[in-house]
N, C-alpha and C. Protein backbone atom coordinates (compact mmCIF):
# COMPACT_ATOMS: atom_id res chain seq x y z
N UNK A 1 -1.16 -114.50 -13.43
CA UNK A 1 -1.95 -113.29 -13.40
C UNK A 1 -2.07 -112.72 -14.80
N UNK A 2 -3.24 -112.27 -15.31
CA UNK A 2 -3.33 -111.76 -16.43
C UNK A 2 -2.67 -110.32 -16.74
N UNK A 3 -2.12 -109.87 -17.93
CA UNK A 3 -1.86 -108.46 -17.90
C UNK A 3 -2.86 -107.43 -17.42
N UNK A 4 -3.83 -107.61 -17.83
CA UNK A 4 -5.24 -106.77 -17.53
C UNK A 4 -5.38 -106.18 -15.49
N UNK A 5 -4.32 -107.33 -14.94
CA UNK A 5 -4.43 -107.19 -13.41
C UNK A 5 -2.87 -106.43 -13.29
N UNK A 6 -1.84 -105.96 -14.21
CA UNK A 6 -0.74 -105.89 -13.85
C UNK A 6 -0.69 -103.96 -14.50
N UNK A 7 -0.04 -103.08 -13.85
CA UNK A 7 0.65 -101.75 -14.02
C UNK A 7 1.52 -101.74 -14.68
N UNK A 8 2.25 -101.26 -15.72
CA UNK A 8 3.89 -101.09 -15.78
C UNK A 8 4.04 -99.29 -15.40
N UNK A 9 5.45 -99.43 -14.47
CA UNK A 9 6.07 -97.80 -13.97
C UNK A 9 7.24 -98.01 -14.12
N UNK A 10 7.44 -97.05 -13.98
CA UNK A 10 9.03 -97.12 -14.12
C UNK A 10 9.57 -96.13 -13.15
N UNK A 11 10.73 -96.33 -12.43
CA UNK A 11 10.80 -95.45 -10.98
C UNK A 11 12.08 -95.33 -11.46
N UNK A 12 12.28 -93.51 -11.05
CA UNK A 12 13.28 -93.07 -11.16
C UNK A 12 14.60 -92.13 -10.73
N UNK A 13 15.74 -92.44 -10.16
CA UNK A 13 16.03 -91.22 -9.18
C UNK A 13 17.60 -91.17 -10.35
N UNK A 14 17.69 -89.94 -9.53
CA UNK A 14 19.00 -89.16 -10.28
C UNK A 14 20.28 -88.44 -9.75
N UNK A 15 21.27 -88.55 -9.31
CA UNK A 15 22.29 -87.80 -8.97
C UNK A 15 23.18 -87.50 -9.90
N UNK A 16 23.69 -86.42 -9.61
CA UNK A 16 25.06 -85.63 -10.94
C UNK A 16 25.55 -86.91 -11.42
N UNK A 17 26.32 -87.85 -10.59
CA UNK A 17 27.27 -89.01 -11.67
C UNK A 17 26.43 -90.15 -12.18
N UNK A 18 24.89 -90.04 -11.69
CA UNK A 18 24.84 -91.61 -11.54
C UNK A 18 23.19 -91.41 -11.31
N UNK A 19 22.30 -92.07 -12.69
CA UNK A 19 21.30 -92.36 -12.70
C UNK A 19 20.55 -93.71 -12.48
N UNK A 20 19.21 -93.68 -12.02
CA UNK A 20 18.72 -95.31 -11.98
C UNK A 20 17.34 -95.14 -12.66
N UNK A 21 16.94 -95.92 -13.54
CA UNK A 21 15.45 -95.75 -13.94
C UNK A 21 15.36 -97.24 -14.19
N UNK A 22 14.17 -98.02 -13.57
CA UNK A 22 14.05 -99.27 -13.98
C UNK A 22 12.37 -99.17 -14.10
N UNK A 23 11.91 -100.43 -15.15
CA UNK A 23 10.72 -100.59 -15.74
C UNK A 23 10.01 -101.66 -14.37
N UNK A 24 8.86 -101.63 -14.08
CA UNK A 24 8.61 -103.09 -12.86
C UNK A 24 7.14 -102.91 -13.27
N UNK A 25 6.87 -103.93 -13.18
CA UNK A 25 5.27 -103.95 -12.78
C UNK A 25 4.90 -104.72 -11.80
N UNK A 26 3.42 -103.79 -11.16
CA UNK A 26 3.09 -104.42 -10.32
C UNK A 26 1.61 -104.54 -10.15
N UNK A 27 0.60 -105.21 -8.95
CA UNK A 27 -0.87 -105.52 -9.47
C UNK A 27 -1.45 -104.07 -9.06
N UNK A 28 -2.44 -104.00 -10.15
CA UNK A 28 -3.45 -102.85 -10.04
C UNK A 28 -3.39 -102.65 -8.79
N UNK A 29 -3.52 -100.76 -8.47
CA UNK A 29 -3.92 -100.95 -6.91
C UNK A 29 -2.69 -100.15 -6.03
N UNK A 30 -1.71 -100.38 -6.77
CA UNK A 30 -0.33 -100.46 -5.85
C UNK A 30 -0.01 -98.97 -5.98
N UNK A 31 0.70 -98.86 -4.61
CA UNK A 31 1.32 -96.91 -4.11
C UNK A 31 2.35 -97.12 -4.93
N UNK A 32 2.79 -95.93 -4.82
CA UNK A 32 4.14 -95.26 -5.18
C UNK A 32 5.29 -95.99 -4.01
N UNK A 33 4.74 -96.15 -2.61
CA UNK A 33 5.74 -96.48 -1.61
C UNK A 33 6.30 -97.95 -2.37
N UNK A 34 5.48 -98.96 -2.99
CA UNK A 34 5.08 -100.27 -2.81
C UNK A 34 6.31 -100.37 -4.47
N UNK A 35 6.47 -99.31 -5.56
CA UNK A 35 7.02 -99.51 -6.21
C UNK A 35 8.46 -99.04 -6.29
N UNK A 36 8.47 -98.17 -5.65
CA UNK A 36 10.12 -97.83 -5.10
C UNK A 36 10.48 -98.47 -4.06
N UNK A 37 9.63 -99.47 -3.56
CA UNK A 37 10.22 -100.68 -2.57
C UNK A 37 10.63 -101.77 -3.20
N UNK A 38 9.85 -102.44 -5.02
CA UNK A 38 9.87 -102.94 -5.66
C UNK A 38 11.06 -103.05 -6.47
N UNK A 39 11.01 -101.49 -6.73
CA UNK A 39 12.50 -101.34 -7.93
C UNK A 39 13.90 -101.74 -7.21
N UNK A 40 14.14 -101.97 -6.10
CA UNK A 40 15.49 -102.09 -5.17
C UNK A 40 16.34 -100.84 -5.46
N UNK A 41 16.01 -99.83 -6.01
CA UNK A 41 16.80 -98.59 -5.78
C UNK A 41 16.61 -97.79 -4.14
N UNK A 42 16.21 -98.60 -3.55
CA UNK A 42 16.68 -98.48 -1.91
C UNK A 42 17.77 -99.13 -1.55
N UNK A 43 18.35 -100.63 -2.52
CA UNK A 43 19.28 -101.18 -2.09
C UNK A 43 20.83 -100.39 -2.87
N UNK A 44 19.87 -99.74 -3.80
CA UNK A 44 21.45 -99.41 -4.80
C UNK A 44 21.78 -97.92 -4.07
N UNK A 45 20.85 -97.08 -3.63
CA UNK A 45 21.15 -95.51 -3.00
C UNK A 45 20.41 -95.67 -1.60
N UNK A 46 20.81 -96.44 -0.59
CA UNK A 46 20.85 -96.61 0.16
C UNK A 46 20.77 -95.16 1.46
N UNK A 47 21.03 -93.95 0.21
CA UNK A 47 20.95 -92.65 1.48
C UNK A 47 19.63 -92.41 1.09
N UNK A 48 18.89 -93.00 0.41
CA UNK A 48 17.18 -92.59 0.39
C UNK A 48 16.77 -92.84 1.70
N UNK A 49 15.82 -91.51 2.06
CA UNK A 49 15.16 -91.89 3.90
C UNK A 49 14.40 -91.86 2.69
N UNK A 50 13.54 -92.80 3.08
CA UNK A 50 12.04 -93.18 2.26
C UNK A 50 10.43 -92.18 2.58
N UNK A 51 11.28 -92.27 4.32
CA UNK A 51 9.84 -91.09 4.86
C UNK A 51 9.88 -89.82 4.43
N UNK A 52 11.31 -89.46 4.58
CA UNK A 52 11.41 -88.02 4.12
C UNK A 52 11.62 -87.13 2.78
N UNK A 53 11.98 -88.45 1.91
CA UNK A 53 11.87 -88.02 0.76
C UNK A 53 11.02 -87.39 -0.07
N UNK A 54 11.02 -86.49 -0.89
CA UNK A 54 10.04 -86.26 -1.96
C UNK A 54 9.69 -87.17 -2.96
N UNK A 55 8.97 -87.02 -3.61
CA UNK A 55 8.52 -88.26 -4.85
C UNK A 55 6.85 -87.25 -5.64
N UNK A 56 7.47 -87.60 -6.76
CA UNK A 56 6.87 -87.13 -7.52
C UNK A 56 6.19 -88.69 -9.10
N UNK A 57 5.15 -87.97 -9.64
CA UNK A 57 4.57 -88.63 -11.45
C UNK A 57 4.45 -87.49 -12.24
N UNK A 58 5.61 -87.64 -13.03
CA UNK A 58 5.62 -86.89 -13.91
C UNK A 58 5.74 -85.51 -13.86
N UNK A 59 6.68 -84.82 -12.22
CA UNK A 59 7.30 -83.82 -11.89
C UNK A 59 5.80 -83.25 -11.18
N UNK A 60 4.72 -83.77 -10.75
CA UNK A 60 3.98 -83.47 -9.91
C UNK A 60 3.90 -84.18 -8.39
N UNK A 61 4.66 -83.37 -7.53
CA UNK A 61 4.64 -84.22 -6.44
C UNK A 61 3.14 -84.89 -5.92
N UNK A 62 3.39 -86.08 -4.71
CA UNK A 62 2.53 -86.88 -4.49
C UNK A 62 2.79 -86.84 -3.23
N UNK A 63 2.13 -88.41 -2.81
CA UNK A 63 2.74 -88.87 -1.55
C UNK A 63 2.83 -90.11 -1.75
N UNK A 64 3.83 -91.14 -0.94
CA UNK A 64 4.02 -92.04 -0.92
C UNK A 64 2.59 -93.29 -1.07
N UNK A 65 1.58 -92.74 -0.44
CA UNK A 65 0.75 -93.55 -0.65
C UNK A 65 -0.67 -93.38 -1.58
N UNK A 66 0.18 -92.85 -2.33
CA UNK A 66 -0.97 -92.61 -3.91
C UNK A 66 -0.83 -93.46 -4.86
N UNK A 67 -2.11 -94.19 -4.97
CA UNK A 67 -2.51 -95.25 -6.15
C UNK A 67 -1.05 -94.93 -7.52
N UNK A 68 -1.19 -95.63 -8.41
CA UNK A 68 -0.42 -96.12 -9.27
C UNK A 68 -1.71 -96.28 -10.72
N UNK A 69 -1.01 -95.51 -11.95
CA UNK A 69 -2.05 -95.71 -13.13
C UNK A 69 -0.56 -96.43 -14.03
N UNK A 70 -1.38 -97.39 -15.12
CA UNK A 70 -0.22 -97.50 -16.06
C UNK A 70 0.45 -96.90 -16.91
N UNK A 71 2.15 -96.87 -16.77
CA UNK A 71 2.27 -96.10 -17.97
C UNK A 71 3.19 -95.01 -16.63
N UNK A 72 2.57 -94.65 -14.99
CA UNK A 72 3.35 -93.95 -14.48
C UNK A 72 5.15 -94.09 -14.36
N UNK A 73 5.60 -93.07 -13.98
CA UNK A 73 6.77 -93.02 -13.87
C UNK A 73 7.32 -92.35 -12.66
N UNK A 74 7.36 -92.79 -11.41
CA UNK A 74 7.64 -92.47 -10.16
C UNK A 74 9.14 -92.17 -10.24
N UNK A 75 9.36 -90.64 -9.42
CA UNK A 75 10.73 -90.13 -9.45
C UNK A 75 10.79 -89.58 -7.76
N UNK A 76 11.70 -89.60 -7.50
CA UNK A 76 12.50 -89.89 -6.33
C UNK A 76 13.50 -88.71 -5.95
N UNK A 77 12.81 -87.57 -5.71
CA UNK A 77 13.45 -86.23 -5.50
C UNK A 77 14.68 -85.69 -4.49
N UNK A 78 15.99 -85.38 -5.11
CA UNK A 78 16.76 -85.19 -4.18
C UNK A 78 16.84 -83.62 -3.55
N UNK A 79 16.98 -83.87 -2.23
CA UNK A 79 17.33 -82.68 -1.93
C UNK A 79 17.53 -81.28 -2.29
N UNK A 80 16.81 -79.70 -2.20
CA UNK A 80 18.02 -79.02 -3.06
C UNK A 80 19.04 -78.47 -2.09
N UNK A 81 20.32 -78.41 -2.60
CA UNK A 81 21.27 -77.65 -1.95
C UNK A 81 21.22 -76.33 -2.00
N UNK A 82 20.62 -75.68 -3.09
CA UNK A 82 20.09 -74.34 -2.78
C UNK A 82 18.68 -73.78 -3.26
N UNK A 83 18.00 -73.00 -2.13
CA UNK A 83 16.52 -72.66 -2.79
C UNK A 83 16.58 -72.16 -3.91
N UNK A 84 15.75 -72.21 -4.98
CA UNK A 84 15.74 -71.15 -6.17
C UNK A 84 16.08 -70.01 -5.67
N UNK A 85 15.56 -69.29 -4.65
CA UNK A 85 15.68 -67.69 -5.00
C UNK A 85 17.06 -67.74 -4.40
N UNK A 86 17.37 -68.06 -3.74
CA UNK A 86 19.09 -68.10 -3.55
C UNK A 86 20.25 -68.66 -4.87
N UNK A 87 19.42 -69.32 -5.70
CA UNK A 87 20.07 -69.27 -6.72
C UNK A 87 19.92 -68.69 -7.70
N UNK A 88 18.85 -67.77 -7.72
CA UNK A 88 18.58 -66.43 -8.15
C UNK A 88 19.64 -65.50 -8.14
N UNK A 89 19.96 -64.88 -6.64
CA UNK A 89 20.59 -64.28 -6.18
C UNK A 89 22.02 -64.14 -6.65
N UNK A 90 22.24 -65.47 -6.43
CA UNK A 90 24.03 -66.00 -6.62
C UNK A 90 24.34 -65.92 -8.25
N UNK A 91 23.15 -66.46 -9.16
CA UNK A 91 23.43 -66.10 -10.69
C UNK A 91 23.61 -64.43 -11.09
N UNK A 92 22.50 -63.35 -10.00
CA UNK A 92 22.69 -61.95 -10.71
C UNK A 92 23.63 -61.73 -9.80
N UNK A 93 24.12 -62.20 -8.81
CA UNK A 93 25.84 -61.42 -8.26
C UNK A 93 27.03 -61.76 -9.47
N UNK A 94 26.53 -62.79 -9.41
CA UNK A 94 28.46 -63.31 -10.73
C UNK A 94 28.20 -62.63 -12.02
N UNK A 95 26.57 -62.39 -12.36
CA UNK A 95 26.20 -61.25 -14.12
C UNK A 95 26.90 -59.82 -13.52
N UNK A 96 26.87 -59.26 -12.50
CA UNK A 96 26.87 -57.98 -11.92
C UNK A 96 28.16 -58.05 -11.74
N UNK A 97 29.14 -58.97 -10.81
CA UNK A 97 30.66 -58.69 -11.42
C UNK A 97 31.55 -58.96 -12.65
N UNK A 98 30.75 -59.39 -13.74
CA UNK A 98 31.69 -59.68 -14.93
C UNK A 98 31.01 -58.28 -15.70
């Protein structure tokens, strides 16, 4: 296959101890689902639900089945454990008792 038919992305997810970012390419054309199926960071973080996950290019979320340009960088959004404004909240309680 010629380069001219091939993408390069790079897909990326992140937890506190332990990051994964790998480079893959794949043929023009291809989702976001098709390259985080590609990268095997389903086999290495295995608690990814794939349906329910978020996923974002370049901190703009998407959806799983949105085309692919070269050069993207698909990221793999975890959970938050707390909403912003609750962590709003919890930062001006601990300023307010010190």
């Amino acid at each position: 296959m010629e380069n001219g038919l091939l993408l390069e992305v790079e897909v990326a997810y992140a937890l506190l101890e332990r990051q994964f970012l790998k480079a893959i390419k794949l043929e023009r054309g291809a989702t976001v689902r098709e390259a985080i199926v590609a990268s095997g960071v389903l086999s290495e973080f295995p608690q990814i639900d794939l349906e329910s996950v978020s996923v974002g290019i370049f901190s703009k979320r998407i959806t799983l089945d949105a085309p692919l340009s070269d050069g993207d960088r698909v990221e793999i959004y975890r959970p938050l454990l707390v909403s912003p404004t609750e962590a709003r909240r919890l930062r001006a309680r601990r300023k307010a008792k010190s």
